[in-house]
PDB file of N, CA and C in Angstrom:
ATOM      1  N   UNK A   1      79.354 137.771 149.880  1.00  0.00           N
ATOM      2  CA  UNK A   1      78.511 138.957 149.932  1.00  0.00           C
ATOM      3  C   UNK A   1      77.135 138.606 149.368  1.00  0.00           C
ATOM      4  N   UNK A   2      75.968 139.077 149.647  1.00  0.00           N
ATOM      5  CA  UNK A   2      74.923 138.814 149.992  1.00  0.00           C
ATOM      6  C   UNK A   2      74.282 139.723 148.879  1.00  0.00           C
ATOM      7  N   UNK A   3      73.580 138.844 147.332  1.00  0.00           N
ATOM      8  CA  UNK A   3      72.773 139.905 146.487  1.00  0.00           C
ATOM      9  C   UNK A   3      72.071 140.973 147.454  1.00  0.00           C
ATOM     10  N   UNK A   4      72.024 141.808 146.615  1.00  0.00           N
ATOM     11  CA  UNK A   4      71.384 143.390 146.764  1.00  0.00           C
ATOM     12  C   UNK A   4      70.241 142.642 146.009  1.00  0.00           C
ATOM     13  N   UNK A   5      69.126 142.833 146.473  1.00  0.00           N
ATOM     14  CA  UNK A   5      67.439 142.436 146.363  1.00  0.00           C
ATOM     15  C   UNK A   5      66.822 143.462 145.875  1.00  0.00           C
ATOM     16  N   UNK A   6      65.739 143.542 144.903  1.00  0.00           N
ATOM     17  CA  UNK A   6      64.770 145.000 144.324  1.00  0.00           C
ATOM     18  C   UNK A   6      64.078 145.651 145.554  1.00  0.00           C
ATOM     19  N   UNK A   7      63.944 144.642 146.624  1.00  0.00           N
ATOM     20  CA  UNK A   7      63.004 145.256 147.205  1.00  0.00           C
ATOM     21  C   UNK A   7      64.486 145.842 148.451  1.00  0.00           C
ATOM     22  N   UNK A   8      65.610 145.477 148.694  1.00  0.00           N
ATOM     23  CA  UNK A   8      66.798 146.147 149.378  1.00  0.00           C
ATOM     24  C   UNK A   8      67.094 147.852 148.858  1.00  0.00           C
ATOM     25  N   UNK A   9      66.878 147.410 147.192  1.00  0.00           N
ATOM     26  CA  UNK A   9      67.314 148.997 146.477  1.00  0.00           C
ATOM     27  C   UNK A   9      66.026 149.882 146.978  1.00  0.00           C
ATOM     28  N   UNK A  10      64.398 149.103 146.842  1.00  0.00           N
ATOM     29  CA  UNK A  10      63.684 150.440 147.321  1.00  0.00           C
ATOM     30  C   UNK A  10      63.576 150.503 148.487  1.00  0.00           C
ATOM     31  N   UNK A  11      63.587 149.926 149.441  1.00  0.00           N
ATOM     32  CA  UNK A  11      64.040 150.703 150.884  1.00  0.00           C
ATOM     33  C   UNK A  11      65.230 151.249 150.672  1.00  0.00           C
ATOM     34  N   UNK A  12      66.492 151.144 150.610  1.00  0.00           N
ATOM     35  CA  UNK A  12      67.547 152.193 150.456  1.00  0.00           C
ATOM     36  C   UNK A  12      66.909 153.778 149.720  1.00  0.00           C
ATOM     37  N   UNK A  13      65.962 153.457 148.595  1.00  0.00           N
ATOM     38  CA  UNK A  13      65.469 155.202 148.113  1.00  0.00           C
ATOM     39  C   UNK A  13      64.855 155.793 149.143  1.00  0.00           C
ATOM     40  N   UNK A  14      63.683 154.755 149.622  1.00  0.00           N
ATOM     41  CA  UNK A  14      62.902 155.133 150.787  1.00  0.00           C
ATOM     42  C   UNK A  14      63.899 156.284 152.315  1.00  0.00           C
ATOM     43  N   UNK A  15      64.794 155.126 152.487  1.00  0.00           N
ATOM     44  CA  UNK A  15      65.777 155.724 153.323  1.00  0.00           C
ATOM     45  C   UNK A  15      65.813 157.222 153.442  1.00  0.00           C
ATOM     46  N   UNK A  16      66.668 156.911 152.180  1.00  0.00           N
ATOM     47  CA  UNK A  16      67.292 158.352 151.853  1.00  0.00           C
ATOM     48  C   UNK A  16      66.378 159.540 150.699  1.00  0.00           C
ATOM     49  N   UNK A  17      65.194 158.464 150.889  1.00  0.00           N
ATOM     50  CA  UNK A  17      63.876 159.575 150.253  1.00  0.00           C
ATOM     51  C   UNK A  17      64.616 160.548 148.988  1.00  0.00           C
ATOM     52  N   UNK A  18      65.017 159.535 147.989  1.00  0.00           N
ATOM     53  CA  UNK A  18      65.399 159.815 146.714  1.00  0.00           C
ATOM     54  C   UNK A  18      64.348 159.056 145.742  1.00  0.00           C
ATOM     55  N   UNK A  19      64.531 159.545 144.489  1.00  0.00           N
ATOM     56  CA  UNK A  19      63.425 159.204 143.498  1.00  0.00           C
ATOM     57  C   UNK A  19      64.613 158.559 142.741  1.00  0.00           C
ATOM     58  N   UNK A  20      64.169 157.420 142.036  1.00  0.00           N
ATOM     59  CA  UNK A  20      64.756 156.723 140.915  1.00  0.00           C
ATOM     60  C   UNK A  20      65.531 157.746 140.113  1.00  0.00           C
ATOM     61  N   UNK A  21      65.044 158.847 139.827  1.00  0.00           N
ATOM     62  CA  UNK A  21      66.064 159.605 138.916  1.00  0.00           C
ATOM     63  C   UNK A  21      67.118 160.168 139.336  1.00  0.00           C
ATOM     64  N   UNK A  22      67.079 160.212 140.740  1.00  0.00           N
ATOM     65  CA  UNK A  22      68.271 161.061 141.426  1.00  0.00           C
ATOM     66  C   UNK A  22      69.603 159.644 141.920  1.00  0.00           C
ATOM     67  N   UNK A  23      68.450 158.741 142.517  1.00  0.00           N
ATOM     68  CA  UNK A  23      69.676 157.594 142.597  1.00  0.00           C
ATOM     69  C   UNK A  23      70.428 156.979 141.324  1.00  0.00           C
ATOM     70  N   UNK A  24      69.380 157.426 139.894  1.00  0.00           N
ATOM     71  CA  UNK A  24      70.379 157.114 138.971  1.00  0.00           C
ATOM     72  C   UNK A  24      71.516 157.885 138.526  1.00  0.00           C
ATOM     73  N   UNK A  25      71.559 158.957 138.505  1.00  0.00           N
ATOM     74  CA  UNK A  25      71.756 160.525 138.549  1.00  0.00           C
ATOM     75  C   UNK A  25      73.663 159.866 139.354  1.00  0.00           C
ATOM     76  N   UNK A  26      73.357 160.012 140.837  1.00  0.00           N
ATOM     77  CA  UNK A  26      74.310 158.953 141.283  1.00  0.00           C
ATOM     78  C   UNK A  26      75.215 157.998 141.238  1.00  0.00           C
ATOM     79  N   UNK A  27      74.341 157.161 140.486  1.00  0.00           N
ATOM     80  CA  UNK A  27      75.082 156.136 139.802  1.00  0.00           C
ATOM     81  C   UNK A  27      75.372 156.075 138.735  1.00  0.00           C
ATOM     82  N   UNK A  28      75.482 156.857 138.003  1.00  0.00           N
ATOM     83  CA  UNK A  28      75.763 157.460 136.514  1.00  0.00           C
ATOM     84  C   UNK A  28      75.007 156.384 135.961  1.00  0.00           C
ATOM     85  N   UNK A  29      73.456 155.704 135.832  1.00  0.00           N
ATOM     86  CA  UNK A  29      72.712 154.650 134.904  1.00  0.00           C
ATOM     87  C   UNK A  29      71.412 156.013 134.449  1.00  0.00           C
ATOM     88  N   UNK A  30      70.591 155.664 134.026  1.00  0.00           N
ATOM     89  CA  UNK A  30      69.386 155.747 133.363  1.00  0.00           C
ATOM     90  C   UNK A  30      68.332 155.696 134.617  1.00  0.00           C
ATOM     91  N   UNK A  31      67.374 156.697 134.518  1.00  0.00           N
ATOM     92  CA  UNK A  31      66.174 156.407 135.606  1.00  0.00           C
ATOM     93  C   UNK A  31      65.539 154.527 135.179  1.00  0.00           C
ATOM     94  N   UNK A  32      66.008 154.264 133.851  1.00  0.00           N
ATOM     95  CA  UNK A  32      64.795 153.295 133.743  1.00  0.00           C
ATOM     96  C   UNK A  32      65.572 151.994 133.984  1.00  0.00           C
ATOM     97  N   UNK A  33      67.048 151.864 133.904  1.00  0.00           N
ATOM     98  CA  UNK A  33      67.887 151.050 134.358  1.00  0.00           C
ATOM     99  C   UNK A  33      67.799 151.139 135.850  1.00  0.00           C
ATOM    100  N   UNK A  34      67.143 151.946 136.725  1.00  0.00           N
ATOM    101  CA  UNK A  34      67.113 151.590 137.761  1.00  0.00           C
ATOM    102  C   UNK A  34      65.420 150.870 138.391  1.00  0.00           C
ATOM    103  N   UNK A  35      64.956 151.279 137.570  1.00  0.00           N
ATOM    104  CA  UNK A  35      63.637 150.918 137.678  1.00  0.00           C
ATOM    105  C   UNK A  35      63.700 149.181 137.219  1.00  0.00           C
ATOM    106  N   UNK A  36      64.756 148.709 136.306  1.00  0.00           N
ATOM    107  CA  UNK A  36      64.264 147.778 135.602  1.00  0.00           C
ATOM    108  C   UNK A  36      65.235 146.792 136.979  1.00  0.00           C
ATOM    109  N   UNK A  37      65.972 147.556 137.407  1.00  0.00           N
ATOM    110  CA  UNK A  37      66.739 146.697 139.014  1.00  0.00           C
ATOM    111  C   UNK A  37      65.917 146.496 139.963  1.00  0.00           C
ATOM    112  N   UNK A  38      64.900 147.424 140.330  1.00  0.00           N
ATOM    113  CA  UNK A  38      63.453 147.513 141.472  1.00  0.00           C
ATOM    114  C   UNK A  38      62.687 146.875 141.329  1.00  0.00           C
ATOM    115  N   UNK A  39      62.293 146.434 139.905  1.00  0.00           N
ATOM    116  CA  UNK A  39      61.299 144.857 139.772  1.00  0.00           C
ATOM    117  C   UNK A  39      61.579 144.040 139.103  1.00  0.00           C
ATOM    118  N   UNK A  40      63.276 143.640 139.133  1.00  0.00           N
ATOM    119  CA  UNK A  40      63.828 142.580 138.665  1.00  0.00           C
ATOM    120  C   UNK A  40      63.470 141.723 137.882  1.00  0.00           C
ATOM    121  N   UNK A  41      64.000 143.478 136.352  1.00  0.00           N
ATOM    122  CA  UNK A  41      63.918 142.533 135.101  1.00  0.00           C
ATOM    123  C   UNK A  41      65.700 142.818 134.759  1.00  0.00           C
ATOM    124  N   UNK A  42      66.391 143.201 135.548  1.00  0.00           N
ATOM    125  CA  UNK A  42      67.790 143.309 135.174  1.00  0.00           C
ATOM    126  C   UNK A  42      68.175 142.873 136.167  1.00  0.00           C
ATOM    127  N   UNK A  43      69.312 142.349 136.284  1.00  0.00           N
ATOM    128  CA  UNK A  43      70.254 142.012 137.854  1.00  0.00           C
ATOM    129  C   UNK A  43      71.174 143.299 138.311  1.00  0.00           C
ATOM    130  N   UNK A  44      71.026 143.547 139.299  1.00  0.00           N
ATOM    131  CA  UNK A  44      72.014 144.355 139.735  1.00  0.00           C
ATOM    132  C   UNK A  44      73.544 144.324 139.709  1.00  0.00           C
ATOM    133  N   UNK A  45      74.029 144.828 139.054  1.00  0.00           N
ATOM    134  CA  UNK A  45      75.933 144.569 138.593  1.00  0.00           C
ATOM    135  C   UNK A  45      76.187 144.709 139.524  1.00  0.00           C
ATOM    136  N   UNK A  46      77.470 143.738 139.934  1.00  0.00           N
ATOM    137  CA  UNK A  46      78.193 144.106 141.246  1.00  0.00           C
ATOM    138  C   UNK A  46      78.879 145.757 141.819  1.00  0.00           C
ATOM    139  N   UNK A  47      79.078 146.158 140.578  1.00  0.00           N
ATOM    140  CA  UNK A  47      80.007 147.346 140.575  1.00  0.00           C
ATOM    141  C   UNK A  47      79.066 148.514 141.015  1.00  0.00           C
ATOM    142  N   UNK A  48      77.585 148.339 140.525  1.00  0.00           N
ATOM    143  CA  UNK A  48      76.652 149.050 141.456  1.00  0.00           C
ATOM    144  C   UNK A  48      75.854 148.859 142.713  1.00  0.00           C
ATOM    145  N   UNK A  49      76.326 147.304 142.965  1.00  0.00           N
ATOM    146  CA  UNK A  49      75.924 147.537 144.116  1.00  0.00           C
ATOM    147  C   UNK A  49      76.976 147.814 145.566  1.00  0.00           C
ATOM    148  N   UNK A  50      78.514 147.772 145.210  1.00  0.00           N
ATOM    149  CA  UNK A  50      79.619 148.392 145.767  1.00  0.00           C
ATOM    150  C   UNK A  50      79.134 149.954 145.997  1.00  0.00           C
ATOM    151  N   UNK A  51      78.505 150.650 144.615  1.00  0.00           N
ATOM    152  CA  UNK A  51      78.931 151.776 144.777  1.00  0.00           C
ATOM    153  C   UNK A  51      77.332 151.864 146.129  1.00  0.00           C
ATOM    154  N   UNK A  52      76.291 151.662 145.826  1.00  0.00           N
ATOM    155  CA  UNK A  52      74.759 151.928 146.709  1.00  0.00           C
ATOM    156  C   UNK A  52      75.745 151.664 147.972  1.00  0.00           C
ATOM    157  N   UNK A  53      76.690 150.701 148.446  1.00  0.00           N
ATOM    158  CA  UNK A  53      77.503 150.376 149.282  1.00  0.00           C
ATOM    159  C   UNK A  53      77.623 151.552 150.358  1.00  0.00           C
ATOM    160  N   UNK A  54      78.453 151.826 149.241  1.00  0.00           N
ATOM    161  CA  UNK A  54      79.267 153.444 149.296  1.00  0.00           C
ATOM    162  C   UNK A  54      78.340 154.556 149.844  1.00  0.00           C
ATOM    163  N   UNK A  55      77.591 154.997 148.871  1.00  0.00           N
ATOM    164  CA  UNK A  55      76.162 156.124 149.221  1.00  0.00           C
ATOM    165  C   UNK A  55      75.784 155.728 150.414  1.00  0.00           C
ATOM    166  N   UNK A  56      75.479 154.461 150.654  1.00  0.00           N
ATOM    167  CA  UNK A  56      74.444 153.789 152.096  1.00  0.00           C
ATOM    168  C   UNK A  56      75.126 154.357 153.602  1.00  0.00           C
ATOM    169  N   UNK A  57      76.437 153.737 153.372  1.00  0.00           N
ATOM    170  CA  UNK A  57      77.243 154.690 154.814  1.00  0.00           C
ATOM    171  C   UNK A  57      77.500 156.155 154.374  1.00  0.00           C
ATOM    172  N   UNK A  58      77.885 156.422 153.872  1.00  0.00           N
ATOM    173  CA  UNK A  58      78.205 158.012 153.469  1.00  0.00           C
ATOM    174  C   UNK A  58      77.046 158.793 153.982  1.00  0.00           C
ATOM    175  N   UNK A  59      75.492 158.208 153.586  1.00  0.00           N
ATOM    176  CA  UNK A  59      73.915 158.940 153.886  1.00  0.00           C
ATOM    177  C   UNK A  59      73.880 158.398 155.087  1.00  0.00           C
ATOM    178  N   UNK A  60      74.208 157.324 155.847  1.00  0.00           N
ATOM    179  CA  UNK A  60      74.073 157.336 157.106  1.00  0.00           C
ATOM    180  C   UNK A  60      74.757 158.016 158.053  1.00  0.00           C
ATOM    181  N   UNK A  61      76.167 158.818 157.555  1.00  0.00           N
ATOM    182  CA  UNK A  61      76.881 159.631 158.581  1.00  0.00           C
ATOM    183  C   UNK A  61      76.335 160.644 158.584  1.00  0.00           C
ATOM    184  N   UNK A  62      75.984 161.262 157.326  1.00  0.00           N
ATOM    185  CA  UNK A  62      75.335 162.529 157.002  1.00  0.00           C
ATOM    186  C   UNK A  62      74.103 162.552 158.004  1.00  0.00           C
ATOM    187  N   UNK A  63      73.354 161.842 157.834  1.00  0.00           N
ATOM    188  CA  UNK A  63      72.060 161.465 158.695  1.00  0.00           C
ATOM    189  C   UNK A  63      72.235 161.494 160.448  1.00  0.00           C
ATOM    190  N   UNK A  64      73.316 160.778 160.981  1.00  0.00           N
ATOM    191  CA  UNK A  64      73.655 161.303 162.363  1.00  0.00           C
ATOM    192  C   UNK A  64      74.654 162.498 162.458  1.00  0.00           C
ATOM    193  N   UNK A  65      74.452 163.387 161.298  1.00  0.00           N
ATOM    194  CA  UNK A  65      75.191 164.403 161.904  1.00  0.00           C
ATOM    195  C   UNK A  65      74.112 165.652 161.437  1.00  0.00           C
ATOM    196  N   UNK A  66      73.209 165.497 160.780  1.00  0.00           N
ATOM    197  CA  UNK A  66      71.923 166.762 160.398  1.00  0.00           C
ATOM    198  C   UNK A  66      70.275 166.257 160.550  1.00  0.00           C
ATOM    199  N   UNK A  67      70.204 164.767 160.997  1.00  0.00           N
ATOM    200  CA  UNK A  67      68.751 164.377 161.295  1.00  0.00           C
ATOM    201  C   UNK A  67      68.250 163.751 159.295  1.00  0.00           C
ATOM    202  N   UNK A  68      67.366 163.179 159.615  1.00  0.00           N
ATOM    203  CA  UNK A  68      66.596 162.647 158.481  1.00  0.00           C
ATOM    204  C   UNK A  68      66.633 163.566 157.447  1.00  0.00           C
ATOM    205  N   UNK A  69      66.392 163.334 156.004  1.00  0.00           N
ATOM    206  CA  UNK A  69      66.261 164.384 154.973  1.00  0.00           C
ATOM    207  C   UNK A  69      64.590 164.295 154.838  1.00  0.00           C
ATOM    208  N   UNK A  70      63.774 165.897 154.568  1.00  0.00           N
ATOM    209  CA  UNK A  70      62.754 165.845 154.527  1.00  0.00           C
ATOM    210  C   UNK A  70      62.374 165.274 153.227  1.00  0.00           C
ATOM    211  N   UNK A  71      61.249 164.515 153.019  1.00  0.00           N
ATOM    212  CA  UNK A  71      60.564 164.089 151.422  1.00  0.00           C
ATOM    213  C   UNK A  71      60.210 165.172 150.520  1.00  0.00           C
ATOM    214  N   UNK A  72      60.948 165.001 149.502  1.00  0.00           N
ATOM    215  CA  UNK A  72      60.996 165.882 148.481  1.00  0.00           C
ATOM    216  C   UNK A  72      61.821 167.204 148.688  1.00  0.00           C
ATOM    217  N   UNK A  73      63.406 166.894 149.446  1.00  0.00           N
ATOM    218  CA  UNK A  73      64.120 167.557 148.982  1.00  0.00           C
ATOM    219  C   UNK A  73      65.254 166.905 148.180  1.00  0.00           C
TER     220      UNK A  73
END
Protein backbone atom coordinates (compact mmCIF):
# COMPACT_ATOMS: atom_id res chain seq x y z
CA UNK A 1 0.00 0.00 0.00
CA UNK A 2 1.10 3.20 -1.20
CA UNK A 3 1.93 6.27 1.63
CA UNK A 4 -0.90 8.73 1.85
CA UNK A 5 1.18 12.06 0.75
CA UNK A 6 0.33 15.83 2.46
CA UNK A 7 -0.42 16.94 -0.65
CA UNK A 8 -3.02 13.36 -1.24
CA UNK A 9 -4.71 14.51 2.32
CA UNK A 10 -5.29 18.16 0.80
CA UNK A 11 -6.86 17.20 -2.28
CA UNK A 12 -9.02 14.63 -0.42
CA UNK A 13 -10.33 18.09 1.86
CA UNK A 14 -10.49 19.85 -1.39
CA UNK A 15 -12.69 16.93 -2.67
CA UNK A 16 -14.95 16.80 -0.18
CA UNK A 17 -14.55 20.67 0.55
CA UNK A 18 -13.95 20.10 4.32
CA UNK A 19 -11.74 22.33 6.49
CA UNK A 20 -8.99 20.76 8.62
CA UNK A 21 -11.24 21.01 11.61
CA UNK A 22 -14.03 19.02 10.37
CA UNK A 23 -11.71 16.25 8.83
CA UNK A 24 -10.22 16.18 12.24
CA UNK A 25 -13.50 16.24 13.94
CA UNK A 26 -13.75 12.79 11.82
CA UNK A 27 -10.93 11.38 12.68
CA UNK A 28 -11.16 11.91 16.24
CA UNK A 29 -7.24 14.00 16.04
CA UNK A 30 -6.77 17.74 16.71
CA UNK A 31 -7.25 20.44 13.84
CA UNK A 32 -3.44 20.96 14.31
CA UNK A 33 -2.49 17.21 14.11
CA UNK A 34 -3.94 17.41 10.90
CA UNK A 35 -2.35 20.35 9.73
CA UNK A 36 1.01 19.08 11.01
CA UNK A 37 0.11 15.74 8.37
CA UNK A 38 -0.57 18.52 5.32
CA UNK A 39 2.99 19.87 5.52
CA UNK A 40 4.72 16.98 6.72
CA UNK A 41 5.98 17.61 9.99
CA UNK A 42 4.19 14.35 11.32
CA UNK A 43 3.74 11.09 9.30
CA UNK A 44 0.50 9.95 8.73
CA UNK A 45 -0.37 6.69 11.04
CA UNK A 46 -1.51 3.92 9.19
CA UNK A 47 -4.68 3.57 11.20
CA UNK A 48 -5.58 7.06 9.81
CA UNK A 49 -4.95 6.63 6.75
CA UNK A 50 -7.31 3.24 6.61
CA UNK A 51 -9.81 5.29 8.18
CA UNK A 52 -9.47 8.74 5.16
CA UNK A 53 -9.73 5.16 3.25
CA UNK A 54 -12.97 4.65 4.58
CA UNK A 55 -14.49 8.46 4.39
CA UNK A 56 -12.92 8.59 0.62
CA UNK A 57 -15.45 5.81 -0.77
CA UNK A 58 -18.22 6.41 1.62
CA UNK A 59 -18.01 10.56 0.16
CA UNK A 60 -17.74 9.18 -3.15
CA UNK A 61 -21.08 7.15 -3.04
CA UNK A 62 -22.70 9.92 -1.32
CA UNK A 63 -21.44 12.17 -4.16
CA UNK A 64 -23.01 9.91 -7.06
CA UNK A 65 -26.05 9.72 -5.36
CA UNK A 66 -26.74 13.86 -4.38
CA UNK A 67 -24.04 15.70 -6.80
CA UNK A 68 -20.91 17.62 -5.34
CA UNK A 69 -21.16 19.26 -1.78
CA UNK A 70 -21.35 23.07 -2.08
CA UNK A 71 -18.09 25.07 -0.37
CA UNK A 72 -18.79 25.93 2.92
CA UNK A 73 -21.33 23.58 3.86
Amino acid sequence: MAAVTASDLIGLRARLCWSQTHLAQELGVSRSTVARWETGQRPLPAMAAMALSWLLVNMELVLKEQGPPSPGA
